[in-house]
C-alpha atoms as a PDB file:
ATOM      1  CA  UNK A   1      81.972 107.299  99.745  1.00  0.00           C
ATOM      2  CA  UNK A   2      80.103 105.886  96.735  1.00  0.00           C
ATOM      3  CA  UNK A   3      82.097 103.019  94.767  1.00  0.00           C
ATOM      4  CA  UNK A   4      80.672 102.596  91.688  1.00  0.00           C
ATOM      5  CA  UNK A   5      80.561  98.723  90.614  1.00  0.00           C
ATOM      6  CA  UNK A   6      81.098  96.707  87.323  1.00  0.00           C
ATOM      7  CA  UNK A   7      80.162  93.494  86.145  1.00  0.00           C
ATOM      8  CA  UNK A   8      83.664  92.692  84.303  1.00  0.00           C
ATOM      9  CA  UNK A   9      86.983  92.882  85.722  1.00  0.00           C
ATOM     10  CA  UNK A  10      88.899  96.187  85.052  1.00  0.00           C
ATOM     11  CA  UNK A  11      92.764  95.792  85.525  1.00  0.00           C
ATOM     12  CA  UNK A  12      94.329  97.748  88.243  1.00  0.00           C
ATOM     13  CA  UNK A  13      96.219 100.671  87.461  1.00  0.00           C
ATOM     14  CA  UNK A  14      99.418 101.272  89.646  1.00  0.00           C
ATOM     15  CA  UNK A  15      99.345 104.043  92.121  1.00  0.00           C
ATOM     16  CA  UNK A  16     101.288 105.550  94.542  1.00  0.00           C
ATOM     17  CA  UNK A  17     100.419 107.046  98.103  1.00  0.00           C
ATOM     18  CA  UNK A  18     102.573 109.050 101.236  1.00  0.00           C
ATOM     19  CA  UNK A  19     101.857 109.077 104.552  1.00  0.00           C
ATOM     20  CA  UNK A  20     103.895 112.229 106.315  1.00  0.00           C
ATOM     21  CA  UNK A  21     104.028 111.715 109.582  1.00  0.00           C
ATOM     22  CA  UNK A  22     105.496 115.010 111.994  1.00  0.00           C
ATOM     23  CA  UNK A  23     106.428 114.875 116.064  1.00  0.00           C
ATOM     24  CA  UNK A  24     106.247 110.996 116.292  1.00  0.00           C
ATOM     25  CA  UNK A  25     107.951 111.127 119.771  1.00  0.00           C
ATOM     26  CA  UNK A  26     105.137 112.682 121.565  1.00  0.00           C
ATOM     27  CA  UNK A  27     101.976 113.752 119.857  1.00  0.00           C
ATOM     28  CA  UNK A  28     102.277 112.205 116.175  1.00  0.00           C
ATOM     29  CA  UNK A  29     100.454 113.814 113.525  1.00  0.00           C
ATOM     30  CA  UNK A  30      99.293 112.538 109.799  1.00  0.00           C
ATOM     31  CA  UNK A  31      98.492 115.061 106.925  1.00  0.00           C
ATOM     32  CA  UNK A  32      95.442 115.010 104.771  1.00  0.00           C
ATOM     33  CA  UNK A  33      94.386 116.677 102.157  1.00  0.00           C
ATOM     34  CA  UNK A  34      90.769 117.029 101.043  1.00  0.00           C
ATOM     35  CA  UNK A  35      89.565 116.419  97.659  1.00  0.00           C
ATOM     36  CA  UNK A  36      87.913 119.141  95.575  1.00  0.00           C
ATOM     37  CA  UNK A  37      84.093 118.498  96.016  1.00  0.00           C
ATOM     38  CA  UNK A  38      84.048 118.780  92.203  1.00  0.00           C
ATOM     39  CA  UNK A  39      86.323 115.722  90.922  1.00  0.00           C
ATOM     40  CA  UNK A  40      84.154 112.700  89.627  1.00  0.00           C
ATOM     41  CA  UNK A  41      86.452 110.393  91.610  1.00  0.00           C
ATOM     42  CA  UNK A  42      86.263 110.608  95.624  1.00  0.00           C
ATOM     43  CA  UNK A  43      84.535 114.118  95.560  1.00  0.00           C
ATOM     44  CA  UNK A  44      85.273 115.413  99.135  1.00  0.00           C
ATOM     45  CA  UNK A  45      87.183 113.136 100.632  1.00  0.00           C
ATOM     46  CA  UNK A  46      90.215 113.734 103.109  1.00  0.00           C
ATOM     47  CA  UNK A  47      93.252 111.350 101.802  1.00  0.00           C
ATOM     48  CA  UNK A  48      96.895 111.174 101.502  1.00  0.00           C
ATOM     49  CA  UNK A  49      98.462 112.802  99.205  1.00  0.00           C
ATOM     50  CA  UNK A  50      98.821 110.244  96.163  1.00  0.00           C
ATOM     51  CA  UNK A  51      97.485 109.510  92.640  1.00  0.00           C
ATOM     52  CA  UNK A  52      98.489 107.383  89.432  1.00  0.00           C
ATOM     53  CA  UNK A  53     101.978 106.143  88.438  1.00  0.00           C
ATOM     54  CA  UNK A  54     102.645 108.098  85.002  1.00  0.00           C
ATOM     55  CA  UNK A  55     105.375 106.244  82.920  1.00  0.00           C
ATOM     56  CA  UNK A  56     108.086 108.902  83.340  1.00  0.00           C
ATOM     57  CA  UNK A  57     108.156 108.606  86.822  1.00  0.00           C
ATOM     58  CA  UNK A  58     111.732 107.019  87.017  1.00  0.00           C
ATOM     59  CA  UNK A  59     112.092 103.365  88.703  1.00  0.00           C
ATOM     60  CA  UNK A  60     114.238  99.984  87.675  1.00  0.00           C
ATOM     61  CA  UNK A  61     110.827  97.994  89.264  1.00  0.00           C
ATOM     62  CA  UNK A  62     107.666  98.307  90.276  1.00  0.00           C
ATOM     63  CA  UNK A  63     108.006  99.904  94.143  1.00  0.00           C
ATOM     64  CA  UNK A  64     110.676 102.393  93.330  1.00  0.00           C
ATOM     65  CA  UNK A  65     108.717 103.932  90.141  1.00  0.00           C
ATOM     66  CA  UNK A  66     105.932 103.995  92.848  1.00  0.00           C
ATOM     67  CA  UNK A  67     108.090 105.582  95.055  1.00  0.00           C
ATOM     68  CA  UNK A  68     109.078 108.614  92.058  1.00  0.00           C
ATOM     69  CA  UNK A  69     105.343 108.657  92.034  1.00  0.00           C
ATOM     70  CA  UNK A  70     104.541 109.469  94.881  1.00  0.00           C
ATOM     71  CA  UNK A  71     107.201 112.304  95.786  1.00  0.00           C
ATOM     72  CA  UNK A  72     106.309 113.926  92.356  1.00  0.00           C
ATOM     73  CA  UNK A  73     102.251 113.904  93.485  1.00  0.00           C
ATOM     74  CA  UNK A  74     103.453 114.998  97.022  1.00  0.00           C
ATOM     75  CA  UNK A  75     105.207 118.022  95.600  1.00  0.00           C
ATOM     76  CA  UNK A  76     102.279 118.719  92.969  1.00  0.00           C
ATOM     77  CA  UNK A  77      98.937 118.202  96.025  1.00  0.00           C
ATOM     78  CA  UNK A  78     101.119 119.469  98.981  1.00  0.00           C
ATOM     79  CA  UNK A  79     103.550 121.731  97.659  1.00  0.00           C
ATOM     80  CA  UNK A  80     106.314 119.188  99.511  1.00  0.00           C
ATOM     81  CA  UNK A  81     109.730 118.138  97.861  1.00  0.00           C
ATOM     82  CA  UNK A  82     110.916 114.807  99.006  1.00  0.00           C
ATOM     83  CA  UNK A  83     113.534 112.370  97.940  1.00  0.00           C
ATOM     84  CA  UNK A  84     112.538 108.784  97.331  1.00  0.00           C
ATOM     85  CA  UNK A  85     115.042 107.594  99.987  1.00  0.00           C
ATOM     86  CA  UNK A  86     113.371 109.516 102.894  1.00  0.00           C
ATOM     87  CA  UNK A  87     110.021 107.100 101.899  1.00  0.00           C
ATOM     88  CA  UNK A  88     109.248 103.717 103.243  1.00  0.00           C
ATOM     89  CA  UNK A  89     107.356 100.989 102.158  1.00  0.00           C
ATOM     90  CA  UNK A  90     104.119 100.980 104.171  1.00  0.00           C
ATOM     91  CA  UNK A  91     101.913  98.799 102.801  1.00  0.00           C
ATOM     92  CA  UNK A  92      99.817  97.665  99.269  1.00  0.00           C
ATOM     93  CA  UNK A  93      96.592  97.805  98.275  1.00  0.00           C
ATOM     94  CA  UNK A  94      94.505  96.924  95.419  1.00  0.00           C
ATOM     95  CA  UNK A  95      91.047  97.701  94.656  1.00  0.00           C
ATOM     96  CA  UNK A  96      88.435  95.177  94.740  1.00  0.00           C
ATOM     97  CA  UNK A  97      87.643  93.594  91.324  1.00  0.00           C
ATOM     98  CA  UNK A  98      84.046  94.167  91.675  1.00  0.00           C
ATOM     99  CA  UNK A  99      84.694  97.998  91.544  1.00  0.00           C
ATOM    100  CA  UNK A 100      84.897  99.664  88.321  1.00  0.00           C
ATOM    101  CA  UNK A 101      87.876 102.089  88.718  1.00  0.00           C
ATOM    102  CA  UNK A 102      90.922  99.719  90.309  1.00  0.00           C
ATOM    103  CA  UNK A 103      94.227 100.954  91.352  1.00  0.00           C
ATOM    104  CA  UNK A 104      97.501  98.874  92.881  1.00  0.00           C
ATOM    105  CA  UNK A 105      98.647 101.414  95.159  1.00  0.00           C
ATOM    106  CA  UNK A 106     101.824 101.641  97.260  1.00  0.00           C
ATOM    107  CA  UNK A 107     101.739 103.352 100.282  1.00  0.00           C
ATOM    108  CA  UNK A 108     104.603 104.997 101.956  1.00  0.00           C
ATOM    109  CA  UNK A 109     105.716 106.428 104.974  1.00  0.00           C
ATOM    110  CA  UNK A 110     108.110 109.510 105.629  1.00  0.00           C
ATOM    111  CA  UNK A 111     108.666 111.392 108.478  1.00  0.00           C
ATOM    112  CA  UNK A 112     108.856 115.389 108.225  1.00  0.00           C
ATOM    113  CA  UNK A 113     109.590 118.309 110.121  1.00  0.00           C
ATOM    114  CA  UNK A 114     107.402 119.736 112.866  1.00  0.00           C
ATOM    115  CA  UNK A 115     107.524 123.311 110.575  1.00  0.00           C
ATOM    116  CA  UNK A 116     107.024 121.897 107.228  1.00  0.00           C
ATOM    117  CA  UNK A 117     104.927 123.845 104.918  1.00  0.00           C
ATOM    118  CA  UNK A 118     102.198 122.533 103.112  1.00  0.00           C
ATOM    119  CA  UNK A 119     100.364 124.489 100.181  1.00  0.00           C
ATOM    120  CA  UNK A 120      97.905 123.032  98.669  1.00  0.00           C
ATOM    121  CA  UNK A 121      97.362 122.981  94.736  1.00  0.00           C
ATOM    122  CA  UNK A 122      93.859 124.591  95.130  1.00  0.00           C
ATOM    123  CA  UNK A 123      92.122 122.776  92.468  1.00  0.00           C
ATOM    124  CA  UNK A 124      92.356 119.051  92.850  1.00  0.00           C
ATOM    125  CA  UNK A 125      93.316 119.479  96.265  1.00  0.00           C
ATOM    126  CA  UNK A 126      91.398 122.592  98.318  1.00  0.00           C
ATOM    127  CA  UNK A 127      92.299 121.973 102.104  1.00  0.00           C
ATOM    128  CA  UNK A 128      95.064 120.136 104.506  1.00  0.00           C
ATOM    129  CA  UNK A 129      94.805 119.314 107.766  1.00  0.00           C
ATOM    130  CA  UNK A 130      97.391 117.491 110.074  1.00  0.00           C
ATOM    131  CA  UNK A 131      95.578 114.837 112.195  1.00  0.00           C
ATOM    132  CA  UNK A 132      96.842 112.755 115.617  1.00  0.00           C
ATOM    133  CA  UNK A 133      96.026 109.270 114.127  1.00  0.00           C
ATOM    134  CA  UNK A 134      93.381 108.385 116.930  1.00  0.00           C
ATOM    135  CA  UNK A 135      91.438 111.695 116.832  1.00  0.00           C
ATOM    136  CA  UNK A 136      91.323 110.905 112.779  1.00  0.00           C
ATOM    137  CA  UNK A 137      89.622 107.874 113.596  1.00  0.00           C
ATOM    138  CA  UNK A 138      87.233 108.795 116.008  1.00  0.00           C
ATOM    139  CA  UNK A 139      86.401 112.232 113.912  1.00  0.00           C
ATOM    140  CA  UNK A 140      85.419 109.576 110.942  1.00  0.00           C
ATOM    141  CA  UNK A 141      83.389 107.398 113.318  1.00  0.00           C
ATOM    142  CA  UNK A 142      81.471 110.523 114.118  1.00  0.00           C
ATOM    143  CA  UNK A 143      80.903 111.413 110.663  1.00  0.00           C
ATOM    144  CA  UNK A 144      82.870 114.266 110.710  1.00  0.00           C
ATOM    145  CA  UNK A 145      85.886 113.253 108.305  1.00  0.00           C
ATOM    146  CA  UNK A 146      84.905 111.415 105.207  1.00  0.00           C
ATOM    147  CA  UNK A 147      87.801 108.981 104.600  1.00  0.00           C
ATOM    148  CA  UNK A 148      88.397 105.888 102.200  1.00  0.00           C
ATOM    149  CA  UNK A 149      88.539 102.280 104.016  1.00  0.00           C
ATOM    150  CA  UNK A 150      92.975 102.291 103.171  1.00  0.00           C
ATOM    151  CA  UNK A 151      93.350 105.620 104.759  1.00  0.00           C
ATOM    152  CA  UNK A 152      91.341 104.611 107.922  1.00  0.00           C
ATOM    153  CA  UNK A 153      93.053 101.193 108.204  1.00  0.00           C
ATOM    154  CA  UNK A 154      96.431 102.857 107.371  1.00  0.00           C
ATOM    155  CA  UNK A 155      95.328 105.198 110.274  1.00  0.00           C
ATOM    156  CA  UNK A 156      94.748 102.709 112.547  1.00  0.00           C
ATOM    157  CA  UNK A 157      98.238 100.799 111.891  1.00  0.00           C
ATOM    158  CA  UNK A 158      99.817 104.185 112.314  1.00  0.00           C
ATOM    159  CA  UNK A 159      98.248 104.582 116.282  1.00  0.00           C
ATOM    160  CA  UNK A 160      99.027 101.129 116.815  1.00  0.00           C
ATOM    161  CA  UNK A 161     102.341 102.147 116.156  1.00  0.00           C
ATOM    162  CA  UNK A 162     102.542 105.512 118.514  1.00  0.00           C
ATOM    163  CA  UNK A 163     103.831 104.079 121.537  1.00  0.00           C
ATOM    164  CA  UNK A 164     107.160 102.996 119.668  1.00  0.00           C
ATOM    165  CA  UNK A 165     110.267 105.538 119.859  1.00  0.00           C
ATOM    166  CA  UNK A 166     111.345 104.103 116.520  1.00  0.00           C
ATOM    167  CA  UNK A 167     109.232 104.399 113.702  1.00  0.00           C
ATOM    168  CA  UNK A 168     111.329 103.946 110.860  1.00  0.00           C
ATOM    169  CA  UNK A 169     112.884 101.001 112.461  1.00  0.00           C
ATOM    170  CA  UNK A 170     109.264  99.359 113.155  1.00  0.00           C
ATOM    171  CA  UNK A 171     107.666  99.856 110.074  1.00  0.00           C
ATOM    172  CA  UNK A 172     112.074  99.079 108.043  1.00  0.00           C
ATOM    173  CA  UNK A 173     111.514  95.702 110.253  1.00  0.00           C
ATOM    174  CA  UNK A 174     108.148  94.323 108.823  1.00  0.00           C
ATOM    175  CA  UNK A 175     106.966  93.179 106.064  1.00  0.00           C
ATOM    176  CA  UNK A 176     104.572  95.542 103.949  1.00  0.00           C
ATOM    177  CA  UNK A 177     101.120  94.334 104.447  1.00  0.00           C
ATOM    178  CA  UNK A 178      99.443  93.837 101.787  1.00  0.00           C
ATOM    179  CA  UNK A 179      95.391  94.196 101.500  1.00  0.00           C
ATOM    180  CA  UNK A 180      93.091  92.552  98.804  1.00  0.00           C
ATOM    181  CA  UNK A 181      89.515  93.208  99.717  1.00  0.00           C
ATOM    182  CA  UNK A 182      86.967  90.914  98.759  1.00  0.00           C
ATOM    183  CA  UNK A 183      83.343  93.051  99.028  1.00  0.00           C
ATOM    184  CA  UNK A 184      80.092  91.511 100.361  1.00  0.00           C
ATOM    185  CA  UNK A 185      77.338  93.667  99.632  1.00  0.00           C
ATOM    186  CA  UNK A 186      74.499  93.061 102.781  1.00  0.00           C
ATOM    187  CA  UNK A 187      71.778  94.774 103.116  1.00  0.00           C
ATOM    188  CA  UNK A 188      72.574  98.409 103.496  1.00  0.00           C
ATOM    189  CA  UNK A 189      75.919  97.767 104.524  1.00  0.00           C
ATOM    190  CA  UNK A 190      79.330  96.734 102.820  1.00  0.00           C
ATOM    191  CA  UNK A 191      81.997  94.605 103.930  1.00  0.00           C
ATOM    192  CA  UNK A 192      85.488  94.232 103.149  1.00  0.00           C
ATOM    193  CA  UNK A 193      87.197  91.162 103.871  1.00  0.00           C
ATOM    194  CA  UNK A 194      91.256  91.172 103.800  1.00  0.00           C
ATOM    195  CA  UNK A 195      93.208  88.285 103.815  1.00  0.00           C
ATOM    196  CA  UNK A 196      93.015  86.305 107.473  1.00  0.00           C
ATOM    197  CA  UNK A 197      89.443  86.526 107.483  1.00  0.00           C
ATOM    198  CA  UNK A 198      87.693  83.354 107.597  1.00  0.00           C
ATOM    199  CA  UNK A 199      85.291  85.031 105.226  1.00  0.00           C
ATOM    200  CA  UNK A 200      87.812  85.866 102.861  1.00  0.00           C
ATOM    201  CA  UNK A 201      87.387  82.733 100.733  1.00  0.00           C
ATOM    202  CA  UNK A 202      84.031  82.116 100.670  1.00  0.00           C
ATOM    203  CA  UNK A 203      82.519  85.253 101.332  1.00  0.00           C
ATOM    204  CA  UNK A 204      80.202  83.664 103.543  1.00  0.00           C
ATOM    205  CA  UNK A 205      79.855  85.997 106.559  1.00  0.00           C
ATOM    206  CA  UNK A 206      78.557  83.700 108.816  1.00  0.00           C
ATOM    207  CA  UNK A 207      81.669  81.658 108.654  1.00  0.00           C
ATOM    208  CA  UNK A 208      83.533  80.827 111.950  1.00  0.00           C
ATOM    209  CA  UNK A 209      86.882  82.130 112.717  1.00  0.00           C
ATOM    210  CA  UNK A 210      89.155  84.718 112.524  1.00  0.00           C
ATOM    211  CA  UNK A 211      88.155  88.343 111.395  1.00  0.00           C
ATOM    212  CA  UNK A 212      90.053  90.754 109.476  1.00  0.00           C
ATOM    213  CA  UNK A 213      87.523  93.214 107.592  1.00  0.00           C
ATOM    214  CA  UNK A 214      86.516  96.630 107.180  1.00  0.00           C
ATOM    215  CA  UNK A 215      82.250  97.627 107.783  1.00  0.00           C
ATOM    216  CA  UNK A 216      81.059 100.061 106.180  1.00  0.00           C
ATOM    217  CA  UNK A 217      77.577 101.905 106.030  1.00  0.00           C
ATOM    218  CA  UNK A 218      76.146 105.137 105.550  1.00  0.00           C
ATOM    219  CA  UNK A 219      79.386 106.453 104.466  1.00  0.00           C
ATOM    220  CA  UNK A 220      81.096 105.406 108.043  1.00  0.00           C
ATOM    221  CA  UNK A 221      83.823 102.673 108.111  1.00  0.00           C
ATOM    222  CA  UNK A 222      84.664 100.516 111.093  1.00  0.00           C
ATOM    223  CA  UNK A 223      87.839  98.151 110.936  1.00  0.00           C
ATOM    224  CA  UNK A 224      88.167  95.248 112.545  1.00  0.00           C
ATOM    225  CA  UNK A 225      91.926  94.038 112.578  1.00  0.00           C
ATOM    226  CA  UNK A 226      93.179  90.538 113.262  1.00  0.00           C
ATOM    227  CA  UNK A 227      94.003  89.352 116.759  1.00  0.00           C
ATOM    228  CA  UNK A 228      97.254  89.432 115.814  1.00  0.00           C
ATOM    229  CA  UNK A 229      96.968  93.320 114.402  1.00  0.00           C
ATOM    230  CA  UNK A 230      98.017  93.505 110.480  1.00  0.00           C
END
């Protein structure tokens, strides 16, 4: 993944992003979609399915237009209809300041049928997949599945969450966590720092304390989650 940087602070445009999750009860599996090598933005990557809130998309506040949002860009990448009440608040994220294109996304969760179809758009989207949360992870680690350092955390969340019957109920109960990287840039490596790191502030990595953060090199991301998990 190459993030391309900017001196000045670009605002953050609000997105939207759904996490489909099929057969939670026994072997739980995540859809992504891979990007069309040919988009300027995130060439080849394998995401959710997700993109920009447009100003039609209906909403009395901020989630629930990002909710219309991303049901609409389900249906349009994924060929899925789904109605904003089957989604759940997952978690937000907004880009880093020091990158040039910034989104505030909101990512949801919603659980489908084991026989749902998915067809993909063939343009922006060219491939899906359906992915057990764990093998995701260790496919990226590998360097076999390209994947953006909010999908991987949101995959990790997601197998930290497998051994509970009740999904919906878990993730209904929590708060939405909410992740503001700050980037150091060392050496040939990035890291992103979320909130609860004692980095976070400072920036200073040698700091002692807690760790939250994200490592990143090469194109490979490792995340590091509190002791406490999200």
């Amino acid at each position: 993944m190459v993030l391309e940087f900017s001196q000045d602070v670009q605002p953050a445009a609000p997105a939207a992003t759904s996490i489909l999750v099929r057969q939670w009860d026994e072997h739980p599996e995540v859809l992504l979609l891979r990007r069309s090598d040919a988009l300027k933005h995130m060439p080849g990557l394998w995401v959710f399915p997700g993109g920009k809130v447009e100003p039609d998309d209906d909403g009395h506040d901020e989630i629930s237009q990002a909710c219309a949002a991303a049901c609409r860009e389900l249906e349009e990448e994924a060929g899925i209809a789904l109605a904003p009440d089957a989604m759940l608040p997952f978690s937000h994220w907004l880009t880093p300041t020091v990158v040039k294109r910034r989104f505030a996304t909101w990512f949801f969760l919603a659980q489908v049928p084991q026989n749902v179809a998915v067809q993909v758009d063939g343009r922006e989207i060219v491939d899906f997949q359906w992915w057990n949360p764990g093998d995701a992870v260790t496919a990226h680690q590998r360097g076999e599945l390209p994947l953006t350092p909010p999908t991987l955390v949101s995959l990790h969340d997601l197998e930290s969450l497998a051994g509970s019957p009740c999904l919906n109920e878990r993730v209904q109960g929590r708060e939405p966590p909410r992740f503001f990287p700050r980037v150091v840039r060392e050496a040939d490596r990035m890291v992103f720092l979320y909130p609860g790191d004692a980095a976070y502030e400072s920036g200073d990595l040698s700091q002692l304390g807690g760790i939250h953060r994200t490592i990143g090199a090469a194109g490979v991301f490792s995340y590091q989650p509190r002791a406490d998990g999200l």
